[in-house]
PDB file of N, CA and C in Angstrom:
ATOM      1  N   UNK A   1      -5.433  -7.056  12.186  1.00  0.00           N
ATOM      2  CA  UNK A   1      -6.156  -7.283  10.961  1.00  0.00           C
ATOM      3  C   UNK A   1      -7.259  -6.245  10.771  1.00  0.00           C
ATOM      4  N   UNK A   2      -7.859  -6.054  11.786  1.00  0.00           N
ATOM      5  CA  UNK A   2      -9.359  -4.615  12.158  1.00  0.00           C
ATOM      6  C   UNK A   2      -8.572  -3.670  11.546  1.00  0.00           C
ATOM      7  N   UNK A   3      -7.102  -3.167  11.758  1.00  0.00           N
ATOM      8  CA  UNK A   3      -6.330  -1.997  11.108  1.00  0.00           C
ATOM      9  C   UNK A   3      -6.068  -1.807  10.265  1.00  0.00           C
ATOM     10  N   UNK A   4      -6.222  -3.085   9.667  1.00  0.00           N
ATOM     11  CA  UNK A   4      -5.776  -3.165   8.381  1.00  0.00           C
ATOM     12  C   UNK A   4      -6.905  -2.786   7.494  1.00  0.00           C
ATOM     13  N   UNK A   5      -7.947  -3.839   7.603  1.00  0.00           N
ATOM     14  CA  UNK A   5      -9.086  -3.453   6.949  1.00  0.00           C
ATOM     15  C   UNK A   5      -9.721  -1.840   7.159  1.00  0.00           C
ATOM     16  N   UNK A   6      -9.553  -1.662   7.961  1.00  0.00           N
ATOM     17  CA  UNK A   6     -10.041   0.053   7.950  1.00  0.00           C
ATOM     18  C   UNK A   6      -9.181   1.133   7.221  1.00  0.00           C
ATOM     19  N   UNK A   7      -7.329   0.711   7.201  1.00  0.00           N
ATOM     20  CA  UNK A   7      -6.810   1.707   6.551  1.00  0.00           C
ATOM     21  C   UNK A   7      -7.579   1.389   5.324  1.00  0.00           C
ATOM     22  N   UNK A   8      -7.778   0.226   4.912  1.00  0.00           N
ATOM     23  CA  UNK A   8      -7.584  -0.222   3.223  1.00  0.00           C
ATOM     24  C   UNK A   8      -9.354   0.119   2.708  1.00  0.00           C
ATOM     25  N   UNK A   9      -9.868   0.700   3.703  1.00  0.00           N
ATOM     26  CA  UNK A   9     -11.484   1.414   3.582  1.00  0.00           C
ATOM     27  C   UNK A   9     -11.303   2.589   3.523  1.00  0.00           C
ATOM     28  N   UNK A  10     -10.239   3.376   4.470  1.00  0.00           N
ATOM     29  CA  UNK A  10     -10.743   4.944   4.587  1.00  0.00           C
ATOM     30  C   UNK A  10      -9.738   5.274   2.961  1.00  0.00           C
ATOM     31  N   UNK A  11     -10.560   5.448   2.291  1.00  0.00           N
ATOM     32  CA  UNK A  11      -9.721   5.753   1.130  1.00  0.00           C
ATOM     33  C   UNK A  11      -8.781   6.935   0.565  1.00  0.00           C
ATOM     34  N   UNK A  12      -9.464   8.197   1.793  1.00  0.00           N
ATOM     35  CA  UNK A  12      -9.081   9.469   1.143  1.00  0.00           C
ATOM     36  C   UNK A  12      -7.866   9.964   2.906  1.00  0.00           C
ATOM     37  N   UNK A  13      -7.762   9.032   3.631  1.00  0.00           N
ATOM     38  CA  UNK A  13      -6.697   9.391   4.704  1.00  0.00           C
ATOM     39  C   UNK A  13      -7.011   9.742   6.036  1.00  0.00           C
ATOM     40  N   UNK A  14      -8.271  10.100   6.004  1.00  0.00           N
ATOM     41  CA  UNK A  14      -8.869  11.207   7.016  1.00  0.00           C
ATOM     42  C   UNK A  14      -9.064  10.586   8.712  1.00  0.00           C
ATOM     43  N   UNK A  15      -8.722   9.340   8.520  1.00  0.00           N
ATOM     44  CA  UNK A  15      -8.971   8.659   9.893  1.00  0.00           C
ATOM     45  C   UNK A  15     -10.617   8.045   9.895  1.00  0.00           C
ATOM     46  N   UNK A  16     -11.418   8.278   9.307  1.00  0.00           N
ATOM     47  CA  UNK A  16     -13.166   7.928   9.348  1.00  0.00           C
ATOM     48  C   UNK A  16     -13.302   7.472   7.921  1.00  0.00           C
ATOM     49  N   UNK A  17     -14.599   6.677   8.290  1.00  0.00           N
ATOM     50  CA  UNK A  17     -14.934   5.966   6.765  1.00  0.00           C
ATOM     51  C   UNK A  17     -16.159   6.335   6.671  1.00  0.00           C
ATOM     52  N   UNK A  18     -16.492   7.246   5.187  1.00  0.00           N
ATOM     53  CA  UNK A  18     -17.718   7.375   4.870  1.00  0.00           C
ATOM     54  C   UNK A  18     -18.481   6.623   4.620  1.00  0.00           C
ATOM     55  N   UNK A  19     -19.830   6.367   4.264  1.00  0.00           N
ATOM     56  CA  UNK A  19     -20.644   5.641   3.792  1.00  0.00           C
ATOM     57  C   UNK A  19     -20.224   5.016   2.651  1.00  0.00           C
ATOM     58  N   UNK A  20     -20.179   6.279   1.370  1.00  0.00           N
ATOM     59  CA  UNK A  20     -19.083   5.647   0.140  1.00  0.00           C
ATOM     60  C   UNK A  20     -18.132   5.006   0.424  1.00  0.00           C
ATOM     61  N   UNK A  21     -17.371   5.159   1.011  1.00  0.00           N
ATOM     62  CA  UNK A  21     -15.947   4.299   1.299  1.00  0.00           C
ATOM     63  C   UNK A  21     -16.162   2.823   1.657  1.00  0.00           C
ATOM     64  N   UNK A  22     -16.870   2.887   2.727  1.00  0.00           N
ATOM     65  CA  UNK A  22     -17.517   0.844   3.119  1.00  0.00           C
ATOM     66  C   UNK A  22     -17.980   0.527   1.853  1.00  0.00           C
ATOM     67  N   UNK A  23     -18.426   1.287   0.923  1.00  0.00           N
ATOM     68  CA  UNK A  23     -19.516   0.962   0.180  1.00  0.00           C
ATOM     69  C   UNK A  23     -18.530   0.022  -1.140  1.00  0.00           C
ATOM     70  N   UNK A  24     -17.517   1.061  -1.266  1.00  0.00           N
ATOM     71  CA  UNK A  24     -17.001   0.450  -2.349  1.00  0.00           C
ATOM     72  C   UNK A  24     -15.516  -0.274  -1.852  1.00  0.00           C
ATOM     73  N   UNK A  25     -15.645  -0.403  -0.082  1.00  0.00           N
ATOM     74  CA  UNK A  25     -14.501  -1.595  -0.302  1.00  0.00           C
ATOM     75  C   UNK A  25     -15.211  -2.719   0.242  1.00  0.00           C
ATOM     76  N   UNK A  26     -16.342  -2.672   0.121  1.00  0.00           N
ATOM     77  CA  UNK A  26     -17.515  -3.801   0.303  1.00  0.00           C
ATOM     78  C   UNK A  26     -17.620  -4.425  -1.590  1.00  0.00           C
ATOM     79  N   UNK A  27     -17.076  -3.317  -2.312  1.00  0.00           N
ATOM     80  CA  UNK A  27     -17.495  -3.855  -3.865  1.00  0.00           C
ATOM     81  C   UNK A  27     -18.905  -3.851  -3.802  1.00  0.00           C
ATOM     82  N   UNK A  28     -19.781  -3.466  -3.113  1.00  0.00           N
ATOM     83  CA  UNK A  28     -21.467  -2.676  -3.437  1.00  0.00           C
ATOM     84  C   UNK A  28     -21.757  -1.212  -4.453  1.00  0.00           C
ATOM     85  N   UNK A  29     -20.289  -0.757  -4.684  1.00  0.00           N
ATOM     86  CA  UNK A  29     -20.684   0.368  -5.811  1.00  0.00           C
ATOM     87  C   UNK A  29     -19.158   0.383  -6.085  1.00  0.00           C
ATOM     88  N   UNK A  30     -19.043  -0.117  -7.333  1.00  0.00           N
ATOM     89  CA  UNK A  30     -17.887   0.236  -7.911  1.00  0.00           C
ATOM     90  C   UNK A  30     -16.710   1.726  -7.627  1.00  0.00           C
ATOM     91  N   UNK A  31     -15.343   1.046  -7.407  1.00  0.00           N
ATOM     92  CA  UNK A  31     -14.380   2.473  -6.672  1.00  0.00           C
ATOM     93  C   UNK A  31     -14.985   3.319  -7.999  1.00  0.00           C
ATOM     94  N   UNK A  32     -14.813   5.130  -7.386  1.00  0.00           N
ATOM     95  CA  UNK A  32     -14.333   5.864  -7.732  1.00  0.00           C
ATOM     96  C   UNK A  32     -12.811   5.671  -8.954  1.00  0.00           C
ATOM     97  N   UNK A  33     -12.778   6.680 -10.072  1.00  0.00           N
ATOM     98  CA  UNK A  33     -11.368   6.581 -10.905  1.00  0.00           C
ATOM     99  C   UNK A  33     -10.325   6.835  -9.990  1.00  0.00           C
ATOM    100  N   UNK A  34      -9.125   5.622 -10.116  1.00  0.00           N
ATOM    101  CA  UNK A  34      -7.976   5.895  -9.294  1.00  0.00           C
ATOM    102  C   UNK A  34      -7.565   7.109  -9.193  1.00  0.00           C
ATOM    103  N   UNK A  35      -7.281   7.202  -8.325  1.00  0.00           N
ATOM    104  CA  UNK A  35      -6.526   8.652  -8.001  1.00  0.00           C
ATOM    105  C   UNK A  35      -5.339   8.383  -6.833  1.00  0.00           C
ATOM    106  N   UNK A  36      -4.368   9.208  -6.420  1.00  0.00           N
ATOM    107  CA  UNK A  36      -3.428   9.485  -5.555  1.00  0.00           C
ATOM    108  C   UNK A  36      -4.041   9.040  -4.290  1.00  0.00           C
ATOM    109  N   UNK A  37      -5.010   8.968  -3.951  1.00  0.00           N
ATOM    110  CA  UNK A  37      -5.849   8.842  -2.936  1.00  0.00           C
ATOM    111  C   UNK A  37      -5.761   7.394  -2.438  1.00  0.00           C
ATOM    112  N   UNK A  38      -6.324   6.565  -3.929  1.00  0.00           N
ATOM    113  CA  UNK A  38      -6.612   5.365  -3.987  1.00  0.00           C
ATOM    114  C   UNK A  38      -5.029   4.666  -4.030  1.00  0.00           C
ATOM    115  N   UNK A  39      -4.140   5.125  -4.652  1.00  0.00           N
ATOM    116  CA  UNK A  39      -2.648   4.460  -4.935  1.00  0.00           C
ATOM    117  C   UNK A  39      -2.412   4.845  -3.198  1.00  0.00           C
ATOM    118  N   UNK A  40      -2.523   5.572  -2.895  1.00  0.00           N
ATOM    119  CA  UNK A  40      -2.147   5.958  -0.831  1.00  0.00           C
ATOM    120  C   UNK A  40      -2.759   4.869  -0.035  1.00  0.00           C
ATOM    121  N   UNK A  41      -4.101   4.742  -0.788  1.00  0.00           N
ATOM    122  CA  UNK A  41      -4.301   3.526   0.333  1.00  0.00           C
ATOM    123  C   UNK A  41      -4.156   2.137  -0.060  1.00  0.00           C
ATOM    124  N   UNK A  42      -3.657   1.678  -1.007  1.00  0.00           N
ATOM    125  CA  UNK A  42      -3.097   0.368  -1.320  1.00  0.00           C
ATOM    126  C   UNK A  42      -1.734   1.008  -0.454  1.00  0.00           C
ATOM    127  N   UNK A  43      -0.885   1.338  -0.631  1.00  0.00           N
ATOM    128  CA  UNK A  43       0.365   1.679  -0.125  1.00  0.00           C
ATOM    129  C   UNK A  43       0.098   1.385   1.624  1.00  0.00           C
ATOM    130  N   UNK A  44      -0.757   2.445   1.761  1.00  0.00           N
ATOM    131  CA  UNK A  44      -0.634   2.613   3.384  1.00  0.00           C
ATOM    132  C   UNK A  44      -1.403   1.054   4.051  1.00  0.00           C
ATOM    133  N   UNK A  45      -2.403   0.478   3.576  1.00  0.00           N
ATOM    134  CA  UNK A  45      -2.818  -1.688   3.329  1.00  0.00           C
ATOM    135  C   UNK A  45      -1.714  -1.932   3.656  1.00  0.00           C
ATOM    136  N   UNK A  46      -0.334  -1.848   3.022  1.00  0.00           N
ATOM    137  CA  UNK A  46       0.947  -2.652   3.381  1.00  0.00           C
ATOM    138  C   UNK A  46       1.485  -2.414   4.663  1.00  0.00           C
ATOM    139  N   UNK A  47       1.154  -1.037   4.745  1.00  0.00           N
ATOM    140  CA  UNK A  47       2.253  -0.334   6.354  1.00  0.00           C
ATOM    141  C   UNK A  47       1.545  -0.939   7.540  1.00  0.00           C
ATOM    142  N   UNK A  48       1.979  -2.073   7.696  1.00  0.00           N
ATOM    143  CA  UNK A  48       1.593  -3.302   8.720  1.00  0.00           C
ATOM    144  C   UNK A  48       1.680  -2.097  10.488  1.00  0.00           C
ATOM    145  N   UNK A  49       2.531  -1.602  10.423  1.00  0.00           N
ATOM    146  CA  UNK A  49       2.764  -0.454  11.742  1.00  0.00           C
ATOM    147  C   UNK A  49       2.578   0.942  11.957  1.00  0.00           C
ATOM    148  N   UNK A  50       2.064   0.925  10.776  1.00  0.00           N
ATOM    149  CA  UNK A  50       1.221   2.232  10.209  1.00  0.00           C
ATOM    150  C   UNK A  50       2.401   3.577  10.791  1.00  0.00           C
ATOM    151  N   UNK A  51       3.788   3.873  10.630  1.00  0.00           N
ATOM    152  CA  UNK A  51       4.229   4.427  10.418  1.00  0.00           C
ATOM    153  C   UNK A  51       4.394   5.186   9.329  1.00  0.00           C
ATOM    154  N   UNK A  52       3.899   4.787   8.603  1.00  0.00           N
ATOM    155  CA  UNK A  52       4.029   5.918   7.203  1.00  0.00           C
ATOM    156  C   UNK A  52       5.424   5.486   5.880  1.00  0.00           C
ATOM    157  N   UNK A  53       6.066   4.666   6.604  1.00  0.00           N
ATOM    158  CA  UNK A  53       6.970   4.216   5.345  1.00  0.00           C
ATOM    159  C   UNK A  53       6.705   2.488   5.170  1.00  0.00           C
ATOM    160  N   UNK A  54       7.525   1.759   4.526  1.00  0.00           N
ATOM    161  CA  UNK A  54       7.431  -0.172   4.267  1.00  0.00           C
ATOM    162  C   UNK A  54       8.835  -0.021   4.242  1.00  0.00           C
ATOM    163  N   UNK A  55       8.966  -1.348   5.222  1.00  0.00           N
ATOM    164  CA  UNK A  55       9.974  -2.155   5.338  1.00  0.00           C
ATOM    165  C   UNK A  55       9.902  -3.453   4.727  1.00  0.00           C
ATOM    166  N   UNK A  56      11.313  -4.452   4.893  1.00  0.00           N
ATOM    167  CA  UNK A  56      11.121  -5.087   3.924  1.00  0.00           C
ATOM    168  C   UNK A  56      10.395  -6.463   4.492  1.00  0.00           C
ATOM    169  N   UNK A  57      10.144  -6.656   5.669  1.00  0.00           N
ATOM    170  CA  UNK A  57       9.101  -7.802   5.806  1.00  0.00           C
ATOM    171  C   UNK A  57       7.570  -6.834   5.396  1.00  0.00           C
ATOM    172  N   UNK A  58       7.625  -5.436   5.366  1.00  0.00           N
ATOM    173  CA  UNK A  58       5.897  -5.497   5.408  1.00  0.00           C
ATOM    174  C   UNK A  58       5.873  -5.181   3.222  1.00  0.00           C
ATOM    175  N   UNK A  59       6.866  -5.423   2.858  1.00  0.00           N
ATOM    176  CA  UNK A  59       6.925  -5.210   1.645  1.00  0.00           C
ATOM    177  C   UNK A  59       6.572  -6.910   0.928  1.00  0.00           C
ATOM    178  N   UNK A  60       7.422  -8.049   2.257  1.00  0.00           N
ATOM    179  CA  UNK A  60       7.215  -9.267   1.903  1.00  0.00           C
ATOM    180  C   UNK A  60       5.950  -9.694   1.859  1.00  0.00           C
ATOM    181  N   UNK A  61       5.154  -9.250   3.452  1.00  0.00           N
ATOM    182  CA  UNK A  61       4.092  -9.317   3.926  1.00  0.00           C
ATOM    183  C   UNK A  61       2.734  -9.092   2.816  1.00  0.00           C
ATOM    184  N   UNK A  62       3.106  -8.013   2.247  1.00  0.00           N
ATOM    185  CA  UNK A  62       1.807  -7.466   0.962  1.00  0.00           C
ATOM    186  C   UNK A  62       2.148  -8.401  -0.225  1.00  0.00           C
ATOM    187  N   UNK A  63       3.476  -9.131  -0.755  1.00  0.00           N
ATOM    188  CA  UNK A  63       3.630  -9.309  -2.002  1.00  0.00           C
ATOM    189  C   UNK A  63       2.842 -10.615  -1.722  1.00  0.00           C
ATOM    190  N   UNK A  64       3.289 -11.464  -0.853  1.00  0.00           N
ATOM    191  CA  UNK A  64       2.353 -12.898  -0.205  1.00  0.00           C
ATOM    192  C   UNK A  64       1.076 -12.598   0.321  1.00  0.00           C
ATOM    193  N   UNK A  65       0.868 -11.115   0.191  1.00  0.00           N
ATOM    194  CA  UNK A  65      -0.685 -11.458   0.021  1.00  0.00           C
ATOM    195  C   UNK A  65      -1.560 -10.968  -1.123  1.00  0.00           C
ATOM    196  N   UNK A  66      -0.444 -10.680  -2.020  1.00  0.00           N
ATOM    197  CA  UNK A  66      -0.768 -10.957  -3.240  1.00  0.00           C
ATOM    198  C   UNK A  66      -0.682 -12.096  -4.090  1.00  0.00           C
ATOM    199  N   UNK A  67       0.178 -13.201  -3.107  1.00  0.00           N
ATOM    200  CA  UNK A  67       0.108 -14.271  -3.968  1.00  0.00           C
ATOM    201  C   UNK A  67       1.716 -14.232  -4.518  1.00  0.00           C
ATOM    202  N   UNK A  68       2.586 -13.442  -4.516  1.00  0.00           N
ATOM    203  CA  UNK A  68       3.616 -13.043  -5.406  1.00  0.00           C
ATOM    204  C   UNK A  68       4.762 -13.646  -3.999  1.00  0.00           C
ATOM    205  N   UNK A  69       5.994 -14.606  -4.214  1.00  0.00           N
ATOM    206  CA  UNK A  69       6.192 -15.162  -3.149  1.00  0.00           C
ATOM    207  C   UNK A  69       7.830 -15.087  -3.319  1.00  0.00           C
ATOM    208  N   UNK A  70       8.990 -13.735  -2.830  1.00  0.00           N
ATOM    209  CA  UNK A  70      10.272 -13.903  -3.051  1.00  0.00           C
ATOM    210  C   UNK A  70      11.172 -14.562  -1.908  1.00  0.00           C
ATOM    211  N   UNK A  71      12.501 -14.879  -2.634  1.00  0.00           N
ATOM    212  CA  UNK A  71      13.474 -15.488  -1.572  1.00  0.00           C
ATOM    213  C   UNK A  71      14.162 -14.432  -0.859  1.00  0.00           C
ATOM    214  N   UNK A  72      14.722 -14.529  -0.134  1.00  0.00           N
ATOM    215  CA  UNK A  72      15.502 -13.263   0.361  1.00  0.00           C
ATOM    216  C   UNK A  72      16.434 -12.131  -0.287  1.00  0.00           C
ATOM    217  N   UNK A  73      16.721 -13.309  -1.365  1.00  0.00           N
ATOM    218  CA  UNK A  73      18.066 -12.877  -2.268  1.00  0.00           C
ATOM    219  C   UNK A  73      16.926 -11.499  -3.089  1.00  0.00           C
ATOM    220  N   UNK A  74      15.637 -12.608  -3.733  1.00  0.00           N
ATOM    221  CA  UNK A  74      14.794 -11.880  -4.423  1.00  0.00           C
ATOM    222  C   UNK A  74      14.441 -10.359  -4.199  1.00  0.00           C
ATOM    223  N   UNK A  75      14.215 -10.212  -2.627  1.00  0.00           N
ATOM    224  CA  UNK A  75      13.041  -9.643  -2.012  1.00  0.00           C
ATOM    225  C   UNK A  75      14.419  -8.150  -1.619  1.00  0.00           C
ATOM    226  N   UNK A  76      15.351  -8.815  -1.620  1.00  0.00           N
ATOM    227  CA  UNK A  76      16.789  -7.895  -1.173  1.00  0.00           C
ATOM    228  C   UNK A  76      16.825  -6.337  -2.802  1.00  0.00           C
ATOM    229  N   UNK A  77      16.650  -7.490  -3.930  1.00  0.00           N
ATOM    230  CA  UNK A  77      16.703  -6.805  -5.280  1.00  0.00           C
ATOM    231  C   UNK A  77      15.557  -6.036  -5.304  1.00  0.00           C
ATOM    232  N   UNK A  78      14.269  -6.201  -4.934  1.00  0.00           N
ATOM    233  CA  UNK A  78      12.740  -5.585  -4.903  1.00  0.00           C
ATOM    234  C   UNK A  78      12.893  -4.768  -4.461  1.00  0.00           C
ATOM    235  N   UNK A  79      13.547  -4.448  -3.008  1.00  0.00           N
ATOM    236  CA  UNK A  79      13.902  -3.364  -1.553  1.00  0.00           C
ATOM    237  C   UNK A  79      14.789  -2.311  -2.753  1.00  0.00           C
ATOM    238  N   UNK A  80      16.013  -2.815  -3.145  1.00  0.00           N
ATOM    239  CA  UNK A  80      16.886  -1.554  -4.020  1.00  0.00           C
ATOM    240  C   UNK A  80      15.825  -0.611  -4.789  1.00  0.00           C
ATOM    241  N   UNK A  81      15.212  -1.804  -5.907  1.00  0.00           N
ATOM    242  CA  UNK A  81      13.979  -0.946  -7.119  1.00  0.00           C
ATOM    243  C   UNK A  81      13.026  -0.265  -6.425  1.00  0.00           C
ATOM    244  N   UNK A  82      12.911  -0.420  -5.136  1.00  0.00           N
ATOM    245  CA  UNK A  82      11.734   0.314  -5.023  1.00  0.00           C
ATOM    246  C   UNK A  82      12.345   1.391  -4.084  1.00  0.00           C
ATOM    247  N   UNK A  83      13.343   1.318  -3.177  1.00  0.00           N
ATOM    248  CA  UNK A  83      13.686   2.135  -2.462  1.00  0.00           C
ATOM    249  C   UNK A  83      14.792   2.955  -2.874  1.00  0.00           C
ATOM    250  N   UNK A  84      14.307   4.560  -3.596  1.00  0.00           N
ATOM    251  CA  UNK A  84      15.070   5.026  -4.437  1.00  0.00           C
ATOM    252  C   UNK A  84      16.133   5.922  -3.552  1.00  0.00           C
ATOM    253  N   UNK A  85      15.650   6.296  -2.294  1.00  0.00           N
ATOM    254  CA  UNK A  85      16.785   7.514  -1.671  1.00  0.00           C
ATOM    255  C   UNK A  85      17.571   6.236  -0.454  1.00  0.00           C
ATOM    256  N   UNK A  86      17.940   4.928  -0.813  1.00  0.00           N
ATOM    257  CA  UNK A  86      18.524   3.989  -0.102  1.00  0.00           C
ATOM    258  C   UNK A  86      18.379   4.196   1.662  1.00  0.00           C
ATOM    259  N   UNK A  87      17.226   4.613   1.705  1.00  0.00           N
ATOM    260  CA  UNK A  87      17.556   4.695   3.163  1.00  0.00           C
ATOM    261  C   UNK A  87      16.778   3.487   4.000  1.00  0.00           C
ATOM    262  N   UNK A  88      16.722   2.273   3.487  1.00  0.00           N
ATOM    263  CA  UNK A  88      16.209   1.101   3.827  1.00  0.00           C
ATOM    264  C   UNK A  88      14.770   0.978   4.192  1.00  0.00           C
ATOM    265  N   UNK A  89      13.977   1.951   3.884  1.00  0.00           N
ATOM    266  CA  UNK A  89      12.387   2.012   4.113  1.00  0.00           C
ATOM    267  C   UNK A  89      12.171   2.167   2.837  1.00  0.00           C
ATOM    268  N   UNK A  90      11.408   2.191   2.597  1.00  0.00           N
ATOM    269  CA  UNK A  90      10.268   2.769   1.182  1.00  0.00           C
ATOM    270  C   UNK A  90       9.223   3.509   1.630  1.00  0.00           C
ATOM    271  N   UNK A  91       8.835   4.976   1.211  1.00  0.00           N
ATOM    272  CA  UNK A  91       8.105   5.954   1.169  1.00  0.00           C
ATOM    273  C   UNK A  91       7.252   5.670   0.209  1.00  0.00           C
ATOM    274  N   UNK A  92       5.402   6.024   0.602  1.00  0.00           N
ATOM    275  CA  UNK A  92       4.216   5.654   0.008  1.00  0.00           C
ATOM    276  C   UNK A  92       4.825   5.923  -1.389  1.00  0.00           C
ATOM    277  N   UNK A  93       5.257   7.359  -1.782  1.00  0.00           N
ATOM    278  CA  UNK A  93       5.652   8.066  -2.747  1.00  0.00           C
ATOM    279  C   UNK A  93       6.262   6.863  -3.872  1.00  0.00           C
ATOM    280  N   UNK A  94       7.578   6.481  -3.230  1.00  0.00           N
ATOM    281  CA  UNK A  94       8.725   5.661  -3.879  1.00  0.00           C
ATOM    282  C   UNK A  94       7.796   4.005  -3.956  1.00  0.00           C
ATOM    283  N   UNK A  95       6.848   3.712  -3.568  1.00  0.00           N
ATOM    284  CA  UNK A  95       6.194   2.547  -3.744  1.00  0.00           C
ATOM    285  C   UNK A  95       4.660   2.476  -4.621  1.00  0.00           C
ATOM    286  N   UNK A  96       4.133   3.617  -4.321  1.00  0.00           N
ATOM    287  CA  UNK A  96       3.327   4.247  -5.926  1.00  0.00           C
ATOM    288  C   UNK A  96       4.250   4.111  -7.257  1.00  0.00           C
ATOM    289  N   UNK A  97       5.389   4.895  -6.831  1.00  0.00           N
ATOM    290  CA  UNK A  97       5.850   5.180  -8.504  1.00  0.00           C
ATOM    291  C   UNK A  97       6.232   4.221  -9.050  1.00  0.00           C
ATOM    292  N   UNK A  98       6.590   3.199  -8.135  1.00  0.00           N
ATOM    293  CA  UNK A  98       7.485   1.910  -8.582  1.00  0.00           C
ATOM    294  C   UNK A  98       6.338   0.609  -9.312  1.00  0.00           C
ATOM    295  N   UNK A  99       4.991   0.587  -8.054  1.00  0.00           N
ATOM    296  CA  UNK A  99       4.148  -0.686  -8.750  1.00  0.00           C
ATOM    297  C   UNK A  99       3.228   0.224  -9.713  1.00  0.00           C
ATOM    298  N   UNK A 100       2.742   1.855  -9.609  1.00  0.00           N
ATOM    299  CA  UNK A 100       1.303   1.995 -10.210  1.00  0.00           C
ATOM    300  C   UNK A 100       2.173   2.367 -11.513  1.00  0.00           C
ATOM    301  N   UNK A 101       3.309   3.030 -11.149  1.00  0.00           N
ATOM    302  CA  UNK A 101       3.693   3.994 -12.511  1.00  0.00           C
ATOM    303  C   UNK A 101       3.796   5.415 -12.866  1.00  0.00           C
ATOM    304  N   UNK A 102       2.884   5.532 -11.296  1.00  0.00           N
ATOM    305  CA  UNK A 102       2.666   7.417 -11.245  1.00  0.00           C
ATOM    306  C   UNK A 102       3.244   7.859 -10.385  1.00  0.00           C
ATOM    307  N   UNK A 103       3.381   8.933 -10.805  1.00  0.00           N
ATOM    308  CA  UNK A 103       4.028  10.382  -9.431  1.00  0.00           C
ATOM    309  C   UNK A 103       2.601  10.312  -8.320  1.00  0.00           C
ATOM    310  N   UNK A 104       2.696  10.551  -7.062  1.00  0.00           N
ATOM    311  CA  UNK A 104       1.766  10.616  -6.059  1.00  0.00           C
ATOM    312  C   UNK A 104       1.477  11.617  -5.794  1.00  0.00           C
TER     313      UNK A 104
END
């Protein structure tokens, strides 16, 4: 959970969290305008094993903790839409473009 919360702080990748960074995932100074940065670290929040791609429990894992709750059958159809080169992971890339809307 400590891993988690720190990826989902260091906002810009770098392994360390600035002052700004606690600051605004404390919500004490409003984020910075989204950027590629910010869509990377919602993405990389999900990568429960911090390998660098989502599978489909850590894809389940983020949607239930969003509150958003599929069946298998569901969660099987989510894995296709989001995983565009079928190779059964999802890349930060292919999971930006799919929930934010943007190229990364």
């Amino acid at each position: 959970m400590l891993q988690k919360m720190f990826r989902g702080a260091d906002s810009d990748g770098d392994n360390k969290i600035t002052l700004n960074e606690f600051l605004e995932y404390m919500g004490v100074i409003p984020p910075r305008q989204h950027s590629g940065a910010t869509f990377r670290r919602v993405a990389r929040s999900c990568d429960l094993d911090g390998n660098g791609v989502l599978d489909a429990s850590e894809i389940r894992q983020c949607l239930a903790d969003s509150n958003f709750h599929y069946t298998e059958q569901e969660l099987a159809g989510k894995m296709k839409e989001l995983d565009h080169d079928g190779n059964g992971k999802v890349s930060y890339e292919e999971f930006i473009k799919e929930v934010f809307g943007v190229d990364s």
